[in-house]
Every structure is written in C-alpha cells, then in structure tokens.
Protein backbone atom coordinates (compact mmCIF):
# COMPACT_ATOMS: atom_id res chain seq x y z
CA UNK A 1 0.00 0.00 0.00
CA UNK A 2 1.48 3.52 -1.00
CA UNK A 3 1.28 5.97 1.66
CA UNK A 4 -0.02 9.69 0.38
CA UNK A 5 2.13 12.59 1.46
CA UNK A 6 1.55 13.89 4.37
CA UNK A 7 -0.54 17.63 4.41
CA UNK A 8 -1.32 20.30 7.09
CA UNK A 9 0.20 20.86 10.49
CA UNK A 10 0.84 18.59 13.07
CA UNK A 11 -0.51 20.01 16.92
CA UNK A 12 3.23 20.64 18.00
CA UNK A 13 3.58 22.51 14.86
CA UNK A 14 0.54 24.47 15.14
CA UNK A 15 1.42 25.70 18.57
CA UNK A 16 4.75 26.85 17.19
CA UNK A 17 3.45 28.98 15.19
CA UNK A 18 1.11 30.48 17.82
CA UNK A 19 3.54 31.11 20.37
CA UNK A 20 6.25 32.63 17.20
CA UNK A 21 2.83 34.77 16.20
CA UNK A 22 2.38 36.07 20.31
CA UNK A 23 6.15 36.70 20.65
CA UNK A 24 6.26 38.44 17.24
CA UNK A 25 2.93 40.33 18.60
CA UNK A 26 4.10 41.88 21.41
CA UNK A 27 7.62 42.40 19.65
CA UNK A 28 5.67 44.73 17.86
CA UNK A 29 3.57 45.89 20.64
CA UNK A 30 6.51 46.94 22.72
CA UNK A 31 8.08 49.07 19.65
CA UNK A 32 4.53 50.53 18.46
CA UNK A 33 3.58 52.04 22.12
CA UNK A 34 6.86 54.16 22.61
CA UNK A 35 6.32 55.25 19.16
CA UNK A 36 2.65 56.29 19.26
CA UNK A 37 3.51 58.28 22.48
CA UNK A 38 6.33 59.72 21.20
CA UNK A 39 4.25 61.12 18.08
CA UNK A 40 1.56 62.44 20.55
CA UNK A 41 3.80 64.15 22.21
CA UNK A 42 5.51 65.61 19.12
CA UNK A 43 1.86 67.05 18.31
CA UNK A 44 1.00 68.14 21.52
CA UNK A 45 4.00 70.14 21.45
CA UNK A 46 3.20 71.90 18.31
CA UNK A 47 -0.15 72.65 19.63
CA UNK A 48 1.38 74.17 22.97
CA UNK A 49 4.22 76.03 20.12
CA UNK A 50 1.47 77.61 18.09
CA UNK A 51 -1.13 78.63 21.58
CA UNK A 52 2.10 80.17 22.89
CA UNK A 53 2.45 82.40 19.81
CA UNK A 54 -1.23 83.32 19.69
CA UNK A 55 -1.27 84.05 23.13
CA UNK A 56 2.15 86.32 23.03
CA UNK A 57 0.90 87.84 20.00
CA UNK A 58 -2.39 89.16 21.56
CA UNK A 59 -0.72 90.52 24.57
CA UNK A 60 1.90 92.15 22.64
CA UNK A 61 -1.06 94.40 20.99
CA UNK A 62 -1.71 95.17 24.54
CA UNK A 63 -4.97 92.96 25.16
CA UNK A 64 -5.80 91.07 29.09
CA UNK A 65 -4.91 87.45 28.86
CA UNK A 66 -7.17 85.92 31.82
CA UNK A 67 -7.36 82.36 32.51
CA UNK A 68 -10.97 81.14 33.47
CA UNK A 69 -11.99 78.70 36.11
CA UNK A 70 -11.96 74.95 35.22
CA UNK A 71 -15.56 74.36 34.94
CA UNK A 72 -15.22 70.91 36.99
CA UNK A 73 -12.98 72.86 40.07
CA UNK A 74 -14.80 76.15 40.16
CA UNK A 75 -15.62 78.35 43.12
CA UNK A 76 -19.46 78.82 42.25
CA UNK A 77 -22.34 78.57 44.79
CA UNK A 78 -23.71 74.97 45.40
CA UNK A 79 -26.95 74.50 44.09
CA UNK A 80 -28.97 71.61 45.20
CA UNK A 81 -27.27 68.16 44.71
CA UNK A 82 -24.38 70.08 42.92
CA UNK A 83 -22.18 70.96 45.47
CA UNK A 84 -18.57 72.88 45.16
CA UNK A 85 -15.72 71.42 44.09
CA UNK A 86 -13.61 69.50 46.77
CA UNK A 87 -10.27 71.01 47.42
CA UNK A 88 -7.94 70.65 50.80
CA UNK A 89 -5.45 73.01 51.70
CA UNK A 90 -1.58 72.31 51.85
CA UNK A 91 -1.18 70.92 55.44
CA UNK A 92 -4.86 68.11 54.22
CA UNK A 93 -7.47 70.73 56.14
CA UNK A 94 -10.36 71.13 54.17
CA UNK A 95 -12.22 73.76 52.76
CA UNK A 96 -14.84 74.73 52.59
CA UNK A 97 -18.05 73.60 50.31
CA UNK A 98 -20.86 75.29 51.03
CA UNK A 99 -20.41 79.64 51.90
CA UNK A 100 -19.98 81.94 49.63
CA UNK A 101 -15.86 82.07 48.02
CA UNK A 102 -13.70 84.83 49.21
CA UNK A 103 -10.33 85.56 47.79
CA UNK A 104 -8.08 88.17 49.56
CA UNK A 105 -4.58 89.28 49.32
CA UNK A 106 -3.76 88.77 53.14
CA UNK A 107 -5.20 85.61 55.10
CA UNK A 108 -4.82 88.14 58.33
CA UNK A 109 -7.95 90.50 57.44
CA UNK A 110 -9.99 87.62 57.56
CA UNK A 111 -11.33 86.79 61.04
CA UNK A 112 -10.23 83.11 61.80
CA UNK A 113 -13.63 81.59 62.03
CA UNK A 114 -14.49 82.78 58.19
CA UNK A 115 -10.68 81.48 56.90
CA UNK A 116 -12.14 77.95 55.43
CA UNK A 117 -14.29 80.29 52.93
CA UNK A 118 -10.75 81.45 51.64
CA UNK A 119 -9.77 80.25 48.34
CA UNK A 120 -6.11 80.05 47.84
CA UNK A 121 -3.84 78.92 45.13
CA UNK A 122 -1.86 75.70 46.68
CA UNK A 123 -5.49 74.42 47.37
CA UNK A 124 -5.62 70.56 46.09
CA UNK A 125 -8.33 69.67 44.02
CA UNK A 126 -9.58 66.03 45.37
CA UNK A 127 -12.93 65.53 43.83
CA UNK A 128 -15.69 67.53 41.69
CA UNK A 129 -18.31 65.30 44.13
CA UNK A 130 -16.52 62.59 45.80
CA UNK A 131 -13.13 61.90 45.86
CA UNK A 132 -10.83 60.86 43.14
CA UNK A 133 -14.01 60.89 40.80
CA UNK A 134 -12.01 63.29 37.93
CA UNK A 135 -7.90 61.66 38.28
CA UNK A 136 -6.99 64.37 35.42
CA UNK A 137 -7.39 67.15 38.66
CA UNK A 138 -7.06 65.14 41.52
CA UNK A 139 -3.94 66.62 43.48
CA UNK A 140 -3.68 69.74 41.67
CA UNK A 141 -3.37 73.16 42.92
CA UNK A 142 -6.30 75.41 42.22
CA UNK A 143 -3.81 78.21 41.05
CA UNK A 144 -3.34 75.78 37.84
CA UNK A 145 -6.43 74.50 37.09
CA UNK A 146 -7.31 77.40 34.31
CA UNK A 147 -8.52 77.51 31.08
CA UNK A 148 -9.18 79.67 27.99
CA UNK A 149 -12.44 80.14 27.53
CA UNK A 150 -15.52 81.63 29.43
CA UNK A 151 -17.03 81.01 32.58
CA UNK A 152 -20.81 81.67 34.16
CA UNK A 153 -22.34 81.75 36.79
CA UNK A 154 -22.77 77.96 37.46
CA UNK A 155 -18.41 78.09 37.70
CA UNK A 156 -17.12 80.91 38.60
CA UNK A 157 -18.46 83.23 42.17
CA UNK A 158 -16.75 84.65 44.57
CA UNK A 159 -15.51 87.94 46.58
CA UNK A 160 -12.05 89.18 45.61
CA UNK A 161 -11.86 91.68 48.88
CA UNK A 162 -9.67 94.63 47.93
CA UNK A 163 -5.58 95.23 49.28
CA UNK A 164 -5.27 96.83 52.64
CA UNK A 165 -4.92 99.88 51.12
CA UNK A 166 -7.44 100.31 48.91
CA UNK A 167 -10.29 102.60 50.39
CA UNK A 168 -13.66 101.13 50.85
CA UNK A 169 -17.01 102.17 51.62
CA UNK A 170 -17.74 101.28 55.52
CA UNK A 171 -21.53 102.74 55.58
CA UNK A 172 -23.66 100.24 57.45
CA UNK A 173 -25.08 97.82 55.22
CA UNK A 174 -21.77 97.61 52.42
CA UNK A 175 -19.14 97.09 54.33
CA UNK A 176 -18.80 96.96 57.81
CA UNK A 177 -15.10 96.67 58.97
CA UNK A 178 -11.80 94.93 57.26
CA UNK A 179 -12.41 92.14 59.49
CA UNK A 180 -16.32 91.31 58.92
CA UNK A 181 -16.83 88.35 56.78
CA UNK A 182 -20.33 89.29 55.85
CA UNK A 183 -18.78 91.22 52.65
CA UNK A 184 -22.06 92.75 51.00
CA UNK A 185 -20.49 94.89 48.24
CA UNK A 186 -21.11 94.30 44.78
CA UNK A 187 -18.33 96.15 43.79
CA UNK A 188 -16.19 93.46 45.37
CA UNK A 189 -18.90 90.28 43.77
CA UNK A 190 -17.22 88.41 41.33
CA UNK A 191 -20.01 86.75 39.18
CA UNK A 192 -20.06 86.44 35.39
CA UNK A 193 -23.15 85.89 34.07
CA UNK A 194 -24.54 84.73 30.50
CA UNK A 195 -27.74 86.61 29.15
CA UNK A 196 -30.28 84.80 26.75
CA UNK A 197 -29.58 84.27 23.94
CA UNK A 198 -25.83 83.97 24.91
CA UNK A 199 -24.89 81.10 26.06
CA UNK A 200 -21.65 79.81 28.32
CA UNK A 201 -21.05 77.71 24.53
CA UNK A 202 -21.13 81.14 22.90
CA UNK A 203 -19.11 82.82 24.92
CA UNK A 204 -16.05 80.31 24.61
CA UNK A 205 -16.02 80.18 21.33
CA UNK A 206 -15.67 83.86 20.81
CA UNK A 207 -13.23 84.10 23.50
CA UNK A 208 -11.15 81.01 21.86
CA UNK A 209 -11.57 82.67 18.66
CA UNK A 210 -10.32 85.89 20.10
CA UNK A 211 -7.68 84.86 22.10
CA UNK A 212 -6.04 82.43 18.72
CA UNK A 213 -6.66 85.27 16.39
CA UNK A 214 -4.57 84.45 12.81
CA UNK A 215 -3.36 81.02 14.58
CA UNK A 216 -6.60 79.26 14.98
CA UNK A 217 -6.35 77.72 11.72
CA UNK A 218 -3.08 76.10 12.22
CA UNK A 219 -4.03 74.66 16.09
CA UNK A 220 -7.22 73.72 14.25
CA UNK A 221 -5.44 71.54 12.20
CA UNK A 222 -3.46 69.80 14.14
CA UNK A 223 -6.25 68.81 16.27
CA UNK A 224 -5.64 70.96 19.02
CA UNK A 225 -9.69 72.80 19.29
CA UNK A 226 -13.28 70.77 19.33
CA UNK A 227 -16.18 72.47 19.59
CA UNK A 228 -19.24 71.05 21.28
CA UNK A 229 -22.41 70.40 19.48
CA UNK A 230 -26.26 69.96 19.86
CA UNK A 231 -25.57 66.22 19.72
CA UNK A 232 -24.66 65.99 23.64
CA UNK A 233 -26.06 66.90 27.32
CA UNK A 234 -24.77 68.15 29.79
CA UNK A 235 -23.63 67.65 33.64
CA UNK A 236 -22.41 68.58 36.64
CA UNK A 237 -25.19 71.41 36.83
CA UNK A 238 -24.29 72.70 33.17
CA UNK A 239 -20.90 73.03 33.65
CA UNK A 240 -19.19 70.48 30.76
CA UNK A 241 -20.60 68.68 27.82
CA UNK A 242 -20.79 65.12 26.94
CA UNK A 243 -21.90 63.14 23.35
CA UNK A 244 -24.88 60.99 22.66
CA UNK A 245 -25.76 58.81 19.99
CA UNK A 246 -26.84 60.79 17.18
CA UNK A 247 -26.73 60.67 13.21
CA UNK A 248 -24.59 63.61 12.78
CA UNK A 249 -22.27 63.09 15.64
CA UNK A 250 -20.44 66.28 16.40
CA UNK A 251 -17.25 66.23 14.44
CA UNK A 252 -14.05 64.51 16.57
CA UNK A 253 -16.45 62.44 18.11
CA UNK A 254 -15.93 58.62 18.19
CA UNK A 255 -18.22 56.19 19.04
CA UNK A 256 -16.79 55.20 22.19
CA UNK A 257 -17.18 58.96 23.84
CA UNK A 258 -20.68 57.97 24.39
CA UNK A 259 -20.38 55.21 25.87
CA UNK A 260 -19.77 54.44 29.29
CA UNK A 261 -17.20 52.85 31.69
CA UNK A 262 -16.99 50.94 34.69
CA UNK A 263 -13.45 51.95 35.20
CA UNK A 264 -11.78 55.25 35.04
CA UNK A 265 -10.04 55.62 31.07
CA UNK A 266 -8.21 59.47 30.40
CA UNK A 267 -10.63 62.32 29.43
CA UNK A 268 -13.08 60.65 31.62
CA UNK A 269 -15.49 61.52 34.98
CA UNK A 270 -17.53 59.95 37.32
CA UNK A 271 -21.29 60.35 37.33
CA UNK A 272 -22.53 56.92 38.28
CA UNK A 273 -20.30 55.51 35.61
CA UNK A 274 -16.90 56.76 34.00
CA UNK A 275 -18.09 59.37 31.29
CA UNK A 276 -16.45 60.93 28.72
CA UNK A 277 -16.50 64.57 28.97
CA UNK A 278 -15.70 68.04 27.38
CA UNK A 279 -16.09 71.53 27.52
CA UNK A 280 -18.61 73.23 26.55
CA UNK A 281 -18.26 75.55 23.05
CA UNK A 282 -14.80 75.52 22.15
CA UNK A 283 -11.97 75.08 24.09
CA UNK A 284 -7.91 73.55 23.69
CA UNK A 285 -7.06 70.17 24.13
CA UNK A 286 -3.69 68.20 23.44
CA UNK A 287 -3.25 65.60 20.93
CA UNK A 288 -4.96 62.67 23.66
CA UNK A 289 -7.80 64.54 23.70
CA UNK A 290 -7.60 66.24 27.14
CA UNK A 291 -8.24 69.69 27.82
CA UNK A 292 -5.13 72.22 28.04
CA UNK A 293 -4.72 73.93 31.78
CA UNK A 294 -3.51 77.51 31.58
CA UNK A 295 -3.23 79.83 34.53
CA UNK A 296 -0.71 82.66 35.40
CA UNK A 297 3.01 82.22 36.19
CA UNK A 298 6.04 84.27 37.36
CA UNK A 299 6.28 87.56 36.04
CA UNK A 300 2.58 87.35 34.06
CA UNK A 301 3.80 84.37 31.75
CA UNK A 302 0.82 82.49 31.02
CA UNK A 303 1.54 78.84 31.46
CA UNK A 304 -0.38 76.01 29.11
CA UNK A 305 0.06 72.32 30.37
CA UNK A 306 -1.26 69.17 29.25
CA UNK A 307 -1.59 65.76 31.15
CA UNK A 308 0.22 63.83 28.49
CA UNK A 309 -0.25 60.01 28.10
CA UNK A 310 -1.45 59.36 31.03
CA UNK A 311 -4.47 61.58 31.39
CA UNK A 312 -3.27 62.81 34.60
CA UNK A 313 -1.19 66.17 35.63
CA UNK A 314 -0.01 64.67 39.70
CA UNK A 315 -1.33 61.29 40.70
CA UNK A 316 -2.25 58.48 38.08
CA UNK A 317 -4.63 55.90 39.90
CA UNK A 318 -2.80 53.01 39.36
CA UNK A 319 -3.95 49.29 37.95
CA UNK A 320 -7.06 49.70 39.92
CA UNK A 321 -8.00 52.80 39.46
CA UNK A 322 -8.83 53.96 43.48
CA UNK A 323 -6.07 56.19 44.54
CA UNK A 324 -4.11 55.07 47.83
CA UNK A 325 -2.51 58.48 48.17
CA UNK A 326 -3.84 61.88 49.46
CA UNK A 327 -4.25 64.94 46.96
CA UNK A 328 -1.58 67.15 49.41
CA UNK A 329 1.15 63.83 49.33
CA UNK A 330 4.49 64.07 48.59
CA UNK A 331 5.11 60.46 46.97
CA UNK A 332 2.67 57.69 45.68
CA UNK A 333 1.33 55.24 48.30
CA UNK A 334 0.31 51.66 46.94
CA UNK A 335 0.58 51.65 43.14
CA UNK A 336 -0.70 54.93 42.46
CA UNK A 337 2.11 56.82 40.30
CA UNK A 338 3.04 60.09 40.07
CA UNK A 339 1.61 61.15 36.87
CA UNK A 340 3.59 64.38 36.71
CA UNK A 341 6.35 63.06 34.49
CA UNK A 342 5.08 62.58 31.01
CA UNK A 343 3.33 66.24 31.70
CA UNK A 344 3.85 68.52 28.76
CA UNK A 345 3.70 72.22 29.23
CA UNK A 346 5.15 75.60 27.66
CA UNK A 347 4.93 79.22 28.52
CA UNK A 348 4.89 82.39 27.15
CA UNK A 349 7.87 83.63 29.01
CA UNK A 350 10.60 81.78 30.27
C-alpha cells in the first residue's frame, strides 16, 4: 500500500506557530507604544508652540490674557445636589463647600472663624463630588487649574476683597469693617453671568476665537480645538458637555465617547459611571484629547500644560483605578504613580 504525502500541520507545529505569532505580537507591541507616544507628544507640542504664539501675539497688541476657572474645580455657589468642588489646603485641612468664596490678598484681614471660605492657590483639588471621581485634577493646585475660555455663573463666584490699602465704603449695610466676613459689596462680587440668547457655549467660542486670532487655523489643524455640538447633554449642573448617539455626531467624536465605563479611562469623569466629557463651546485640548490647563506664572507668563499620556497632571490611579494616596502627598502610596512626568507644558515667558 502507497502511503499519500503527508498535508497540514501537526498540533506541535501548530502551537509553534502560535507562540512565534504572540512573541512576534508583542515584539511589535513593545516598539509601536513608545512610538505612538512619542508622536503624541511631538503634536502636543506643536499645539502648545502655536497657543504660545497666539497668546504672546495678543498681549503684545496690549490685550488682558485671563485664565478662566476649570468648569469641573470652580468656586461657584452649590446649588442643590451640585455641590462645590472638593479642594484641601496644603497641610490636608479642608475647605470649605458650602459659603460663599472669598479671595483676599492677606489671610490676616480675615477673622479666623471665616478662613475655610478662603480660596487660595496651593489648594488641592480632590474631587468635583466625591473623591478621586475626575484623576486628570485630583492633586492639583487650584492656582493651575485654568482655562481659555468663558465662565458663568454655574463656575465661577466669589468675593475678591480689595488690598489693605485700597479705600472702601464702611456705611452700614456695604461694608462693615476689614475684618467682617459678611462682605455685601457688589463692587467686590465676582459673578459672570450669561444673558439669553448667549450662552456659556457662545461665549467660549468667541473668547477662543479671540484669544487664537490668525493662529486658529493652524491649532485647528493639528487637532488641538473641538467644539461642542447639539448632539450631547450636559452635567455637573451645566458646567461640561458630553456626546450621545446621534446621526450627525459632532465632528471629533468617536463612538466610544458615548459610551460608558466601569473603570476610570483618560478624558473621563464619574457620574454613576466613567463618562467621557468636554467643555462646553470651544476650548484647547492636546493631541490625547484632554483639555489644556492655563493659569498665570512668574512675572505674568501664562503657562499652558497638558496631562500627556497618562491623562493625569499629579497622581495616576494606578492598575485599579482607586487612589491610595492623598491629593496634598508628597510620593505615591500603593501603586498609584506620580503622573507628573510625562506632563507637557510651555509658557509664554521663560
């Protein structure tokens, strides 16, 4: 009897070839992941480049450069089941959530039992509602959490109580003493505020358009602006946007910005489940897709800064996702990590 060739794979030989296919795979993998984040970073930089010119070129005609309040770590009012941002001072004392903001120039005019109502800039943000529920914040000081754009009402209200030596009106009824906390004054109310038909959308857009001038174009295309649509709701009392399903998504949207999580991904919130999230109207984000932080630095430089590949500007979250260490720590605890190293940032002076 004449035996017929023998065809195909034997097991031994199959399973070869899988395990050359897996080590080939992640061959690959480990090459392609340094690459892709080294690309990202290469067009986050030219974003931050080309904002850094706008913004140098608008203040060199003279024009106010004024970095807004992040909508997510504002000092706004609490309104019902919305309450203010968490944020703990240096030493892990809290601050507080529920009175009226004040901002002053010297801690000492305020009478000690009114201090907590003080917002100051090494505040750590720890939580929009509960802790650790937005990681691209958590730890950082309020003095940095900025952004071009606008602000309302819903964000943004507070006292900024004049210098020492600035007169003031002590009639009974404004403004009592330099030591009352009651702080009536309007002229001191810090409160912007969006008339119909405006809208907090509107607003950003103009002042994004404004602020970019001749360099829109060029951030535009390299990624670096998205505009909110109709297509989306909104949360956190108004104050940022997210997508829904719709037939004409807004453009940069991808299908998986709608849905949601059960563990935390970059770019995302929690609001029962991990959402995706962005600002509303139009606003800067790097080449991940997180919004740009910009806030004031030495000598009036304005500083941009982006979270880089992690999604995180101080503490990344670790495997798990639940954060071991406190906002105000000096070093990870557990296998948290401190997310401040892949951080990309540029400013306007050096």
């Amino acid at each position: 009897m004449v035996k017929l060739p023998r065809s195909g794979f034997t097991m031994l030989e199959l399973l070869m070839v899988v395990a050359i296919i897996a080590i080939l795979t992640g061959m690959i993998l480990a090459v392609v992941g340094p690459v892709r984040r080294s690309v990202m970073k290469g067009k986050t930089n030219a974003i931050l480049a080309e904002v850094r010119l706008a913004l140098a070129t608008v203040a060199a005609d003279g024009s106010q450069i004024a970095p807004v309040e992040h909508p997510l770590a504002g000092t706004a009012l609490p309104a019902p089941g919305f309450p203010r941002p968490i944020f703990l001072r240096a030493d892990g004392t809290p601050v507080n959530l529920t009175a009226e903001a004040i901002i002053v120039t010297d801690m000492t005019w305020v009478d000690v039992t009114f201090r907590p109502r003080v917002m100051l800039p090494n505040d750590r943000f720890r939580g929009v509602v509960t802790a650790g529920d937005l990681p691209l914040l958590y730890g950082m000081p309020r003095g940095r959490i900025g952004i071009l754009g606008a602000a309302d009402e819903n964000i943004t209200t507070y006292r900024r109580l004049p210098s020492l030596k600035v007169g003031y009106d002590k009639s009974p009824g404004v403004l009592k003493d330099p030591t009352s906390a009651n702080y009536p004054d309007d002229a001191f109310l810090i409160k912007p505020t969006i008339s119909p038909p405006d809208k907090l959308e509107d607003r950003s857009t103009k002042a994004v358009d404004y602020l970019l001038s001749f360099h829109r174009a060029g951030i535009l295309q390299k990624g670096g602006i998205f505009t909110s649509g109709a297509d989306g709701i909104t949360l956190f009392n108004n104050r940022v946007w997210t997508a829904q399903p719709s037939a004409n998504p807004t453009p940069g949207v991808k299908k998986k910005d709608y849905e949601t999580f059960p563990n935390w991904q970059p770019g995302r919130v929690l609001d029962g489940s991990w959402i995706r999230y962005r600002l509303r109207g139009s606003a800067i984000y790097d080449a991940w897709g997180n919004e740009i932080l910009c806030s004031m630095g030495a000598n009036d430089a304005i500083r941009l800064e982006s979270a880089g590949n992690d999604g995180v500007f101080r503490w990344f979250p670790g495997q798990d996702g639940v954060y071991q260490t406190n906002p105000t720590d000096l070093a990870a605890s557990g296998d948290d990590l401190n997310g401040e190293l892949d951080n990309v940032s540029a400013a306007t002076r050096d």
